[in-house]
PDB file of N, CA and C in Angstrom:
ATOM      1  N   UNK A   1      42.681 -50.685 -36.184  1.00  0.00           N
ATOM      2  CA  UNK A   1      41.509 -50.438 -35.376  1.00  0.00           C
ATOM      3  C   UNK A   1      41.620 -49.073 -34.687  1.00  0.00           C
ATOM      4  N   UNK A   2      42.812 -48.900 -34.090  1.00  0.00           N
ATOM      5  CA  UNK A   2      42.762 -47.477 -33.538  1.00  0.00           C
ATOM      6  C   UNK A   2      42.743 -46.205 -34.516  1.00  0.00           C
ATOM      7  N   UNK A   3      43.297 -46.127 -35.527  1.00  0.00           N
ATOM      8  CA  UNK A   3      43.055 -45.237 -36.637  1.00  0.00           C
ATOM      9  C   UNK A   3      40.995 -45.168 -36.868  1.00  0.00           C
ATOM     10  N   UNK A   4      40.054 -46.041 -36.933  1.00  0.00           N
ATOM     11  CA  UNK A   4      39.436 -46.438 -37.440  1.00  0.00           C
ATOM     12  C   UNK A   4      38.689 -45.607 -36.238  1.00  0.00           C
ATOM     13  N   UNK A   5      38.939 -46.376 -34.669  1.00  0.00           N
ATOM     14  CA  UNK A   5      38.544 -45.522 -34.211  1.00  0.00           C
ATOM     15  C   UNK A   5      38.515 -43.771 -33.604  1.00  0.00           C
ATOM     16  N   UNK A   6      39.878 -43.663 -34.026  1.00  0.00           N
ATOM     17  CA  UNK A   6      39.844 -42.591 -33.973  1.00  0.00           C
ATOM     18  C   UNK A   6      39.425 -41.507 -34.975  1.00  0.00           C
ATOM     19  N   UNK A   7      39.014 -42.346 -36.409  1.00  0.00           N
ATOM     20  CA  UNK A   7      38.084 -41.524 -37.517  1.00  0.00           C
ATOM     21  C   UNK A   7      36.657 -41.497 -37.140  1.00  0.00           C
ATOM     22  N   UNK A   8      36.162 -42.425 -36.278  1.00  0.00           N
ATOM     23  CA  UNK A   8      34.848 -42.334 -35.496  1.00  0.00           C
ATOM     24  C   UNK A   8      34.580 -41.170 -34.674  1.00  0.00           C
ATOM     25  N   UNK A   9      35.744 -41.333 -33.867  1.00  0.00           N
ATOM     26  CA  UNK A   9      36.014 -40.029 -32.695  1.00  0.00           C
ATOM     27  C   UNK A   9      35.973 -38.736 -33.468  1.00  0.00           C
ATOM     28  N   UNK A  10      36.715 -38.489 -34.144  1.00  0.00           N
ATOM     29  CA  UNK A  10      36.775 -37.049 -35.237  1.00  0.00           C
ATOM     30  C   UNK A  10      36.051 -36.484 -36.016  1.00  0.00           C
ATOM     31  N   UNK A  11      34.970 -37.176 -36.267  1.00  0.00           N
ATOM     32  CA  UNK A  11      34.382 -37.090 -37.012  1.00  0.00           C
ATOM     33  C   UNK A  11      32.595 -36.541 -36.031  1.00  0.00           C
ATOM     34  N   UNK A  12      33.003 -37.405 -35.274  1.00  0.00           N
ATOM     35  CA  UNK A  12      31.794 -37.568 -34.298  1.00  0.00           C
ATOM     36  C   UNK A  12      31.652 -35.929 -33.436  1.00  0.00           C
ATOM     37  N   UNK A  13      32.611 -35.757 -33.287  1.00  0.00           N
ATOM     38  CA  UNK A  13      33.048 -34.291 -31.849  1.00  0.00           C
ATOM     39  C   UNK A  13      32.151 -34.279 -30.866  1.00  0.00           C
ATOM     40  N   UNK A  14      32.572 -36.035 -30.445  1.00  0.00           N
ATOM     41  CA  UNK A  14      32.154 -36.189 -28.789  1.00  0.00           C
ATOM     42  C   UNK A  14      32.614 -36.589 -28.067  1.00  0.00           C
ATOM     43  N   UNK A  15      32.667 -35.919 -26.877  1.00  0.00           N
ATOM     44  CA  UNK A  15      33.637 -36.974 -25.818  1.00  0.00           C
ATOM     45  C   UNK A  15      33.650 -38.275 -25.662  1.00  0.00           C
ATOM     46  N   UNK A  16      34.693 -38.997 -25.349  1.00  0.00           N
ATOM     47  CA  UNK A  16      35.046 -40.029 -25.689  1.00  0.00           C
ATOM     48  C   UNK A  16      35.884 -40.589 -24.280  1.00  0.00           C
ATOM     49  N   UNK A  17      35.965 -41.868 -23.151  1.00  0.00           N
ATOM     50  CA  UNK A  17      36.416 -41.915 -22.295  1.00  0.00           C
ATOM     51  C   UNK A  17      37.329 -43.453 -23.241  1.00  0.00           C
ATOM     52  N   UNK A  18      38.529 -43.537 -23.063  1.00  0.00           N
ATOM     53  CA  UNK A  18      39.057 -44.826 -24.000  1.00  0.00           C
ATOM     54  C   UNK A  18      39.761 -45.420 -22.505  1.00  0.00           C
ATOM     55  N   UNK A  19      39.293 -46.529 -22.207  1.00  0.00           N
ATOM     56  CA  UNK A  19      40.303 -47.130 -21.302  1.00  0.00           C
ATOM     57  C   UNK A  19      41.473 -48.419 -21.960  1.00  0.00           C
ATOM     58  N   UNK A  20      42.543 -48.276 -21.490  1.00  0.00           N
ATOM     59  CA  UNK A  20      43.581 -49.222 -22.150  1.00  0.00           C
ATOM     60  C   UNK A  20      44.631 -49.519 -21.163  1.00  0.00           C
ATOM     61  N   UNK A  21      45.210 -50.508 -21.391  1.00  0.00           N
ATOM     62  CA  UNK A  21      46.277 -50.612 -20.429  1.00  0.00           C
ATOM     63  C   UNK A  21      47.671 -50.712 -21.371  1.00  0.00           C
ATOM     64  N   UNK A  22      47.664 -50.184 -22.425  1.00  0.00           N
ATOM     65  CA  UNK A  22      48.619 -50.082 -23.874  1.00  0.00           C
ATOM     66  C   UNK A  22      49.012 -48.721 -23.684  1.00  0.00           C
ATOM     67  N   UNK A  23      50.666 -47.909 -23.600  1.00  0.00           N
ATOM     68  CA  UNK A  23      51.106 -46.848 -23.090  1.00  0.00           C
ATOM     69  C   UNK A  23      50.678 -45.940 -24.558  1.00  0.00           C
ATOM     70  N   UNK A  24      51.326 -46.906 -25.564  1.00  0.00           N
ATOM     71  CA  UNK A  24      51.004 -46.496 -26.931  1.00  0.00           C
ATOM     72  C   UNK A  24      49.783 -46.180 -27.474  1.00  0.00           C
ATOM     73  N   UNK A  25      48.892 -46.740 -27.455  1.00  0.00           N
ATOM     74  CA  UNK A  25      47.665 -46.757 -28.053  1.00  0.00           C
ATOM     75  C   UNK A  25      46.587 -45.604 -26.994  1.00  0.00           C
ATOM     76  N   UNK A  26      47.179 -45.339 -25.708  1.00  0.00           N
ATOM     77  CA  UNK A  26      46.509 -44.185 -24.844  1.00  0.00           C
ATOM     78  C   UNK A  26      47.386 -42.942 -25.297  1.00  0.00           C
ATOM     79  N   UNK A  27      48.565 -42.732 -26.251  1.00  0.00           N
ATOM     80  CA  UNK A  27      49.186 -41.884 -26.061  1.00  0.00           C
ATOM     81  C   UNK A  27      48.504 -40.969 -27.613  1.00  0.00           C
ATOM     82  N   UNK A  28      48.440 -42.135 -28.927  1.00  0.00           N
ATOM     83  CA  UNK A  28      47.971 -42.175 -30.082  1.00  0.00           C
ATOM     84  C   UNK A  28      46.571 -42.059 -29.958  1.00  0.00           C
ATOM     85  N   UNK A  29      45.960 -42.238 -29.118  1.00  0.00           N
ATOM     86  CA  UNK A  29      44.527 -41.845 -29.282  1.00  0.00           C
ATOM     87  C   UNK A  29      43.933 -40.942 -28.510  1.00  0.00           C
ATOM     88  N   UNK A  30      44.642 -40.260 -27.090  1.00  0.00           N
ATOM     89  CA  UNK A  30      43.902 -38.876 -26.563  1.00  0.00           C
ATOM     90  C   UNK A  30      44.716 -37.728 -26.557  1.00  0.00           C
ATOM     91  N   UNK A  31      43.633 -36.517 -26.315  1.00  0.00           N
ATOM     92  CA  UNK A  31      43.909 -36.037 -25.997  1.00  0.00           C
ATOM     93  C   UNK A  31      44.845 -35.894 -24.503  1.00  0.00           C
ATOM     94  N   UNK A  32      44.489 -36.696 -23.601  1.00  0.00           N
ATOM     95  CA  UNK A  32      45.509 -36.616 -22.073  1.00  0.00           C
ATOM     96  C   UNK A  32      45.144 -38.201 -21.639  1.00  0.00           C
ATOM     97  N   UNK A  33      46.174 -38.375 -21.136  1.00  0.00           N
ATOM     98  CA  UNK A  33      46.594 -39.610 -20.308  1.00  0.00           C
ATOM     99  C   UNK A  33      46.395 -39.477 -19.458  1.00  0.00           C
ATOM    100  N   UNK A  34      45.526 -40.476 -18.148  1.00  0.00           N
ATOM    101  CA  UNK A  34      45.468 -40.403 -17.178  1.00  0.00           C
ATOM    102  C   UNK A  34      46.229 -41.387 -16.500  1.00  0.00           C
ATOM    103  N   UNK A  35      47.523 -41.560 -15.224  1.00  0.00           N
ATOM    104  CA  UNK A  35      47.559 -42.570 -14.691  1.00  0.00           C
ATOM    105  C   UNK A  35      47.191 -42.697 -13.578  1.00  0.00           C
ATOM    106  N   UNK A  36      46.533 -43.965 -12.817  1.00  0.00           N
ATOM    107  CA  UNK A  36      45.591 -44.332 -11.901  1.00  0.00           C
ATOM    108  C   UNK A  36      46.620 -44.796 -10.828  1.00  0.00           C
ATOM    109  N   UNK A  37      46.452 -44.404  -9.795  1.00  0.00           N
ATOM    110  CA  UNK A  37      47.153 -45.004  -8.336  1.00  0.00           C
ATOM    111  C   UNK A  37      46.533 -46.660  -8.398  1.00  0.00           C
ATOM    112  N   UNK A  38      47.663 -47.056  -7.434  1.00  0.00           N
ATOM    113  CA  UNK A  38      47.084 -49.188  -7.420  1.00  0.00           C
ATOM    114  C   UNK A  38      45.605 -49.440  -6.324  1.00  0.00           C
ATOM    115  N   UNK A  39      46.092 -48.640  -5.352  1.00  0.00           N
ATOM    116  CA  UNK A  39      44.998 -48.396  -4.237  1.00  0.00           C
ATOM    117  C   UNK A  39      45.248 -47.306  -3.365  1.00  0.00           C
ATOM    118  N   UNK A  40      44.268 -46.729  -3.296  1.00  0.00           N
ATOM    119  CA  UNK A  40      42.776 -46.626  -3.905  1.00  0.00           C
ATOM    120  C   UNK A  40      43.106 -46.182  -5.377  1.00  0.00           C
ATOM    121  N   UNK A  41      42.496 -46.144  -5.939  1.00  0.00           N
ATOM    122  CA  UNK A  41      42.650 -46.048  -7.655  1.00  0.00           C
ATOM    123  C   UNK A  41      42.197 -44.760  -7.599  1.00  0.00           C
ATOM    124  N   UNK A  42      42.842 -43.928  -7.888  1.00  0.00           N
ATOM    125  CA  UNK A  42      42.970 -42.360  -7.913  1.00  0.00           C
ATOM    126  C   UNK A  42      43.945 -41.857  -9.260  1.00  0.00           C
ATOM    127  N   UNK A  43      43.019 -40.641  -9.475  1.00  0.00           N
ATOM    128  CA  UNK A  43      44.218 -40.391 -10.502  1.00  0.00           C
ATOM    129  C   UNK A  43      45.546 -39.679  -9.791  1.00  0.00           C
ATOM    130  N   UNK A  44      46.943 -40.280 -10.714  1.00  0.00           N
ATOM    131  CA  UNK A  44      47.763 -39.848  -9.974  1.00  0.00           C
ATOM    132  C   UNK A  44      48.317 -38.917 -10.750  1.00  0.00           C
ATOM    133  N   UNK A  45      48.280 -39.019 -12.280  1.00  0.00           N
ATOM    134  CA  UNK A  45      48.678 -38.085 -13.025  1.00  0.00           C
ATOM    135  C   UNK A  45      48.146 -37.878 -14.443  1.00  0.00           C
ATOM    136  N   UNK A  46      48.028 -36.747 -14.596  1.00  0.00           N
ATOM    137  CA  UNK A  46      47.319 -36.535 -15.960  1.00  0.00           C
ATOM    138  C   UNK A  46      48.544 -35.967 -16.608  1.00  0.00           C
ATOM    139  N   UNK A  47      48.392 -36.343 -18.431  1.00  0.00           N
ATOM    140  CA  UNK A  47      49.481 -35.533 -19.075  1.00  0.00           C
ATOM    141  C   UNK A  47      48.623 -35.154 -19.913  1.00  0.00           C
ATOM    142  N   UNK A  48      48.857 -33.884 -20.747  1.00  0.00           N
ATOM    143  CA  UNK A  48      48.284 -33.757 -22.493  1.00  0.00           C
ATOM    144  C   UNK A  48      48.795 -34.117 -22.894  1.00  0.00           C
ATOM    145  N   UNK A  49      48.412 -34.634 -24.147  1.00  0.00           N
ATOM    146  CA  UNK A  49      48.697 -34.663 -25.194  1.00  0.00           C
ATOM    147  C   UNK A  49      47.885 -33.559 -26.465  1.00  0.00           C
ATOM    148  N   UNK A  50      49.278 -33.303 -27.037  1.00  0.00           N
ATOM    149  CA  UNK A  50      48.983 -32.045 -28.073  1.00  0.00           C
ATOM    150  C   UNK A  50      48.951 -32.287 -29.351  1.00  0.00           C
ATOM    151  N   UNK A  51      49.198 -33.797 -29.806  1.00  0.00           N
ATOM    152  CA  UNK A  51      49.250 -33.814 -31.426  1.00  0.00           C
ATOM    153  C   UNK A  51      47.792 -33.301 -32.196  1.00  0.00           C
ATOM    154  N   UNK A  52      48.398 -32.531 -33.433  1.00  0.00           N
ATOM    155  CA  UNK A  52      47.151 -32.600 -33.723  1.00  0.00           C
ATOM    156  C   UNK A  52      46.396 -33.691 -35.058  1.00  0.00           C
ATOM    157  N   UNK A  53      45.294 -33.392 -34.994  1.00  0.00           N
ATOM    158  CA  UNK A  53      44.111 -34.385 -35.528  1.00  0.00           C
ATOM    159  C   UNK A  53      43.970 -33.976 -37.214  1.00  0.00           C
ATOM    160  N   UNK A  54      43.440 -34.741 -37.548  1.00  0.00           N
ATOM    161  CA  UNK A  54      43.950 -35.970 -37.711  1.00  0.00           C
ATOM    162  C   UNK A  54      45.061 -36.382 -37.304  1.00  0.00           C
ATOM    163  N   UNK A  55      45.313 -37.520 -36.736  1.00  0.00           N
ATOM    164  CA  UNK A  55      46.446 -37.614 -36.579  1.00  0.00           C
ATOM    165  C   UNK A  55      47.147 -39.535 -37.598  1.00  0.00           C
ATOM    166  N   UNK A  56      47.999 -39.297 -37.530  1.00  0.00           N
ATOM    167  CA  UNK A  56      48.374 -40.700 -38.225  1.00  0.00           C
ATOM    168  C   UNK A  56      49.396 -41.551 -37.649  1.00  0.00           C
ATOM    169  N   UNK A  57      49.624 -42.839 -38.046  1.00  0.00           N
ATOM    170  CA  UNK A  57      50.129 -43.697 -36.928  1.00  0.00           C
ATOM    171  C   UNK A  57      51.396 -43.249 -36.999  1.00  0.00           C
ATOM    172  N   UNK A  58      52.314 -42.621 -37.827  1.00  0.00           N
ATOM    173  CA  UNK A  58      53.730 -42.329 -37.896  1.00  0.00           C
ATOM    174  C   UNK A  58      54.543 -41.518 -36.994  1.00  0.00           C
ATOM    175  N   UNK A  59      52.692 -40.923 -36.211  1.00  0.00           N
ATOM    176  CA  UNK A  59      53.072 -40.114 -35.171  1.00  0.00           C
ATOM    177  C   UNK A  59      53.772 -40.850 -33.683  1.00  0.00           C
ATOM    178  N   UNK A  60      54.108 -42.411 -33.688  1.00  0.00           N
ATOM    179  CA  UNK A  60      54.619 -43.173 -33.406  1.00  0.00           C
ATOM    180  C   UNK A  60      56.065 -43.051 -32.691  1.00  0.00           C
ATOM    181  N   UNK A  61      56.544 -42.951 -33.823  1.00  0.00           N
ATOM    182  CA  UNK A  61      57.685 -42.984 -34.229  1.00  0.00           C
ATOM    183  C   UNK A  61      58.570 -41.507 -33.746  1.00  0.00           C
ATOM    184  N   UNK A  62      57.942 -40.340 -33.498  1.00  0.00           N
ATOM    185  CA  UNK A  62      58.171 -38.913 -33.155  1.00  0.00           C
ATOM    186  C   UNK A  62      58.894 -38.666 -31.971  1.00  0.00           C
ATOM    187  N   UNK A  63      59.942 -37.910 -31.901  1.00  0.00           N
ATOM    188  CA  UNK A  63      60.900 -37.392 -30.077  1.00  0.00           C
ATOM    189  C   UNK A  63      59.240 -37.430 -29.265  1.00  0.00           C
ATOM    190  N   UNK A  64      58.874 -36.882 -29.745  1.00  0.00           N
ATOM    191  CA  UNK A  64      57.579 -36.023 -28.923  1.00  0.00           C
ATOM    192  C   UNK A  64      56.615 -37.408 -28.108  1.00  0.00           C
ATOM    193  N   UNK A  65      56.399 -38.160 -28.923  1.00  0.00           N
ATOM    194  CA  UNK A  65      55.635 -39.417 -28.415  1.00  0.00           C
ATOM    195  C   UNK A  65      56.589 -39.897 -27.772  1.00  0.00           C
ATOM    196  N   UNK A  66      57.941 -40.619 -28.278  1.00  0.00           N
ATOM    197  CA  UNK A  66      58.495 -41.193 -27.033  1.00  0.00           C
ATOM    198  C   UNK A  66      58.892 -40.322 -25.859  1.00  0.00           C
ATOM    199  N   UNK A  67      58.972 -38.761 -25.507  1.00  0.00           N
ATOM    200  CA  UNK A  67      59.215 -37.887 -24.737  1.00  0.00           C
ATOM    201  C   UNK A  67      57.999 -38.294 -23.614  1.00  0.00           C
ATOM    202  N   UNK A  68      56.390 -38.484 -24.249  1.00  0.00           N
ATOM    203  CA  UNK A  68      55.319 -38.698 -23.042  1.00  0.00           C
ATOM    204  C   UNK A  68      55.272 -40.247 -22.946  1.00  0.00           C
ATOM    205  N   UNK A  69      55.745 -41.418 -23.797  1.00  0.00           N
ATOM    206  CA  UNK A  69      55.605 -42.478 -23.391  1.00  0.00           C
ATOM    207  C   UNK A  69      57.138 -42.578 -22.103  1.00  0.00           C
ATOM    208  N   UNK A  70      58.189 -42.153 -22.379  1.00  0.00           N
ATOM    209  CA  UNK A  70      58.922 -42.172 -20.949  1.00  0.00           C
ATOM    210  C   UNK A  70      58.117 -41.857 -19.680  1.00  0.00           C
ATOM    211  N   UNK A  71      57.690 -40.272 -20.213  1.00  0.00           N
ATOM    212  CA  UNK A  71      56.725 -39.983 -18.770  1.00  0.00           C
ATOM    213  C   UNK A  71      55.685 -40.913 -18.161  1.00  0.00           C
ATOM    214  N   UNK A  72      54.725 -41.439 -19.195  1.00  0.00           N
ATOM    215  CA  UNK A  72      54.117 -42.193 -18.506  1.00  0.00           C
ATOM    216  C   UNK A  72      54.539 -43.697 -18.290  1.00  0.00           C
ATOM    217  N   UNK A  73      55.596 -44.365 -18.706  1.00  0.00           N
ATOM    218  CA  UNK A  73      56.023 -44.987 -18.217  1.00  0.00           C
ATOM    219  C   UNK A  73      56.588 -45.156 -17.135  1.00  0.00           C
ATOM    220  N   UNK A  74      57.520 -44.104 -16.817  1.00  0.00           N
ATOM    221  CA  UNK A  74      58.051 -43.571 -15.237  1.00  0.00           C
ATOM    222  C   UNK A  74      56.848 -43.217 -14.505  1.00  0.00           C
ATOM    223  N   UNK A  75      55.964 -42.852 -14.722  1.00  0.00           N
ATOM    224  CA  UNK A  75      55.127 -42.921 -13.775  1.00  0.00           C
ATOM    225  C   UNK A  75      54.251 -44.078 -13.641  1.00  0.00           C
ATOM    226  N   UNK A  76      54.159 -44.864 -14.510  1.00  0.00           N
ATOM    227  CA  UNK A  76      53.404 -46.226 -14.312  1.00  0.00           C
ATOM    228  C   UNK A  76      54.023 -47.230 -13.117  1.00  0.00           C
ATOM    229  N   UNK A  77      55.675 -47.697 -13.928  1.00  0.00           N
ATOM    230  CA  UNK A  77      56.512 -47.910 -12.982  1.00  0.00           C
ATOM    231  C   UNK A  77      56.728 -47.479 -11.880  1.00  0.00           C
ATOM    232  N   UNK A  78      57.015 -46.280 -10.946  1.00  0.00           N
ATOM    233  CA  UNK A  78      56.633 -45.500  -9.674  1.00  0.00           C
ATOM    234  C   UNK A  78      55.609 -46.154  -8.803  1.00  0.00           C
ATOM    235  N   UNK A  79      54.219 -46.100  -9.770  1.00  0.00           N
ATOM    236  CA  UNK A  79      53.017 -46.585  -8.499  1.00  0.00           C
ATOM    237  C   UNK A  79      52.687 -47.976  -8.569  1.00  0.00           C
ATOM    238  N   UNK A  80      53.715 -48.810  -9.558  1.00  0.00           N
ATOM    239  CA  UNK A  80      53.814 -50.257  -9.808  1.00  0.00           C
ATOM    240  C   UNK A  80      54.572 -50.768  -8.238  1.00  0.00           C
ATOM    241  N   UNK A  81      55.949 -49.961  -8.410  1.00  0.00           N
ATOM    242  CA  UNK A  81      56.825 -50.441  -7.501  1.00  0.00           C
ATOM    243  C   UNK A  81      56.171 -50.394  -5.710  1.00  0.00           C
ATOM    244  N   UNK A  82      55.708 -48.810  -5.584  1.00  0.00           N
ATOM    245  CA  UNK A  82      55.531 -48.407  -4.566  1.00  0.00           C
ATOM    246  C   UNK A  82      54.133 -49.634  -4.059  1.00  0.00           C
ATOM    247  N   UNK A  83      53.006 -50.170  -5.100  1.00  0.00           N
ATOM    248  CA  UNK A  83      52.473 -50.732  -4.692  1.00  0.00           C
ATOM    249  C   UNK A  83      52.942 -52.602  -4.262  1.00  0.00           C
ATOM    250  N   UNK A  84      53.832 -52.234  -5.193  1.00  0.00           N
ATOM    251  CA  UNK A  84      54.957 -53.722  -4.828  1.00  0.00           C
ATOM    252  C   UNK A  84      55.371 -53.522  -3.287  1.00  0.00           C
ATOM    253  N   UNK A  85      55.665 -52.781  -2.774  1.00  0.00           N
ATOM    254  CA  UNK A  85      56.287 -52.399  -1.007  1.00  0.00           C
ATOM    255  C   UNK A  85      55.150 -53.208  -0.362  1.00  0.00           C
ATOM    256  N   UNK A  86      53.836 -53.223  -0.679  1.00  0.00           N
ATOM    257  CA  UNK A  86      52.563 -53.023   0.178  1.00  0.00           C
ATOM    258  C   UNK A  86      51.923 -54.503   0.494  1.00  0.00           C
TER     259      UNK A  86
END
């Protein structure tokens, strides 16, 4: 499905807002990641992403993808915990 949609997206050359709560499937399908604070829901961090397009699922598997899924994992975790204090 995400390949499928992302041949929609590519094809289309229109902006596109994808919400997910999947680290993978936000990393494989945009251009930038946004992560959202717990409260107030703010963005707390944006990353790019640079693969380019077409892109294919093997891109998975790459240093480079797991290099921004750490990042946004460490930062998911961060405003997980900090909202755990509250």
């Amino acid at each position: 499905m995400q390949e499928l949609l992302l041949g929609i997206w590519e094809s289309a050359q229109k902006t596109v807002l994808f919400v997910t709560h999947d680290i993978d499937e936000a990393i494989f399908m945009a251009n930038r990641v946004a992560v959202f604070s717990a409260r107030p829901g703010r963005i707390k961090t944006e990353i790019a992403v640079d693969f380019p397009h077409p892109r294919s699922y093997t891109i998975k598997t790459s240093p480079e993808f797991m290099d921004i899924k750490a990042r946004l994992t460490e930062e998911i975790r961060a405003e997980s915990m900090a909202a755990a204090e509250h």
